[in-house]
Protein backbone atom coordinates (compact mmCIF):
# COMPACT_ATOMS: atom_id res chain seq x y z
CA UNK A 1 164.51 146.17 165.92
CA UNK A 2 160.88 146.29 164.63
CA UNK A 3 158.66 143.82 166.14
CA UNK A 4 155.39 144.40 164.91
CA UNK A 5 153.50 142.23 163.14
CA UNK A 6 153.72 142.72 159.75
CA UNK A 7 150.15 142.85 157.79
CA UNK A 8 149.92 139.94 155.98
CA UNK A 9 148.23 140.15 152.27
CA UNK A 10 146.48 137.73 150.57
CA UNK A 11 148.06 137.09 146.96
CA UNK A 12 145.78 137.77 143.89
CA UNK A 13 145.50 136.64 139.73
CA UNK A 14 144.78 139.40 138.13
CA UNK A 15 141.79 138.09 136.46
CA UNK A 16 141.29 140.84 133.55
CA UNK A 17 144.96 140.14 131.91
CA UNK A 18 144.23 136.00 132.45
CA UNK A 19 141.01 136.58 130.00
CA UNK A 20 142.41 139.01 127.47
CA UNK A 21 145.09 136.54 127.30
CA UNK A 22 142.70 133.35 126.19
CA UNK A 23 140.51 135.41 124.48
CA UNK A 24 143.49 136.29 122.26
CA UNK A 25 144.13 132.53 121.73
CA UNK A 26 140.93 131.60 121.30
CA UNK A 27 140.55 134.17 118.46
CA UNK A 28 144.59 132.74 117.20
CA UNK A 29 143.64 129.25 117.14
CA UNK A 30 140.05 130.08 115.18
CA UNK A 31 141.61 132.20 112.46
CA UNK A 32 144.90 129.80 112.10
CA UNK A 33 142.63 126.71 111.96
CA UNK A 34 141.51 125.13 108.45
CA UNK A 35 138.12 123.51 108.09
CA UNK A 36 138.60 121.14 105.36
CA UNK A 37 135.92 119.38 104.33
CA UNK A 38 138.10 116.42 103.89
CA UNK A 39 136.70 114.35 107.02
CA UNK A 40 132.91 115.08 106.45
CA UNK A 41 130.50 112.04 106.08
CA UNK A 42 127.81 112.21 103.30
CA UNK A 43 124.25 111.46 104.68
CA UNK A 44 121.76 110.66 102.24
CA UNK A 45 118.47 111.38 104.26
CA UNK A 46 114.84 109.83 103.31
CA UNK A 47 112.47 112.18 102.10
CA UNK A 48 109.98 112.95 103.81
CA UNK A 49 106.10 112.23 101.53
CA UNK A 50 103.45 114.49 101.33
CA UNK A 51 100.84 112.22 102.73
CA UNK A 52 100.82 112.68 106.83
CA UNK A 53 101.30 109.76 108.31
CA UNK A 54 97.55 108.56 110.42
CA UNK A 55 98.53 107.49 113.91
CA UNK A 56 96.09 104.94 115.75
CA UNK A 57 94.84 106.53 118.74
CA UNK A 58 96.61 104.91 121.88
CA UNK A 59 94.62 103.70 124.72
CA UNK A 60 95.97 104.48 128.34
CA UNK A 61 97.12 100.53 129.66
CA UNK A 62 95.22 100.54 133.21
CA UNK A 63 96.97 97.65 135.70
CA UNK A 64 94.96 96.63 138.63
CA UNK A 65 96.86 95.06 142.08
CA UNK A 66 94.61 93.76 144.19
CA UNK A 67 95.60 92.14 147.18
CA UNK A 68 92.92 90.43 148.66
CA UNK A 69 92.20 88.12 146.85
CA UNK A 70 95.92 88.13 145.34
CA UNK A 71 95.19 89.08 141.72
CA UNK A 72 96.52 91.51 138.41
CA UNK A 73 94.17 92.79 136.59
CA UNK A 74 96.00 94.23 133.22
CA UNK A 75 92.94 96.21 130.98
CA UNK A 76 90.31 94.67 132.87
CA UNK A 77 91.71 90.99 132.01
CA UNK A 78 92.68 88.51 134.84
CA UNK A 79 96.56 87.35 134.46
CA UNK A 80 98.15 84.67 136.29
CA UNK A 81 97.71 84.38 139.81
CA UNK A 82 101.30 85.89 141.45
CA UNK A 83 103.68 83.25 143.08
CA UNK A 84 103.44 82.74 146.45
CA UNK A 85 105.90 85.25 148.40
CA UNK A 86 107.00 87.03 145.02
CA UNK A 87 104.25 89.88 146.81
CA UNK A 88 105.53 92.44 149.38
CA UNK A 89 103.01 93.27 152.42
């Protein structure tokens, strides 16, 4: 009676056959496919003029928080004073 242990191997996927295989139907399903044009949506784009198009130059909005005394300055401008307790400390 043999009582040894027996050495116990790990089971593997042969990895190279696995990608050979769905490379193979990749390449199937590409050439066996049809691209009809059937289901394609027309787009009628703008054109585009030849005039560029003069963008104002956009100044940076600066807001102020000032806590003591409790006031928002937006630009420079005073707002409204914030609600009492709407403020965290």
């Amino acid at each position: 009676m043999n009582l040894k242990p027996r050495r116990h191997e790990e089971p593997e996927i042969n990895m190279v056959s696995l990608i050979d295989v769905v490379l193979m139907l990749v390449i199937f399903f590409m050439l066996s496919s049809s691209f009809v044009g059937e289901g394609r949506l027309r787009v009628h784009l703008p054109q585009a003029s030849s005039v560029p198009i003069v963008r104002a130059v956009e100044v940076p909005l600066v807001v102020t928080v000032r806590s003591m005394p409790a006031q928002i300055l937006c630009a420079g401008r005073s707002s409204r004073r914030p609600r009492r307790g709407a403020t965290s400390r």
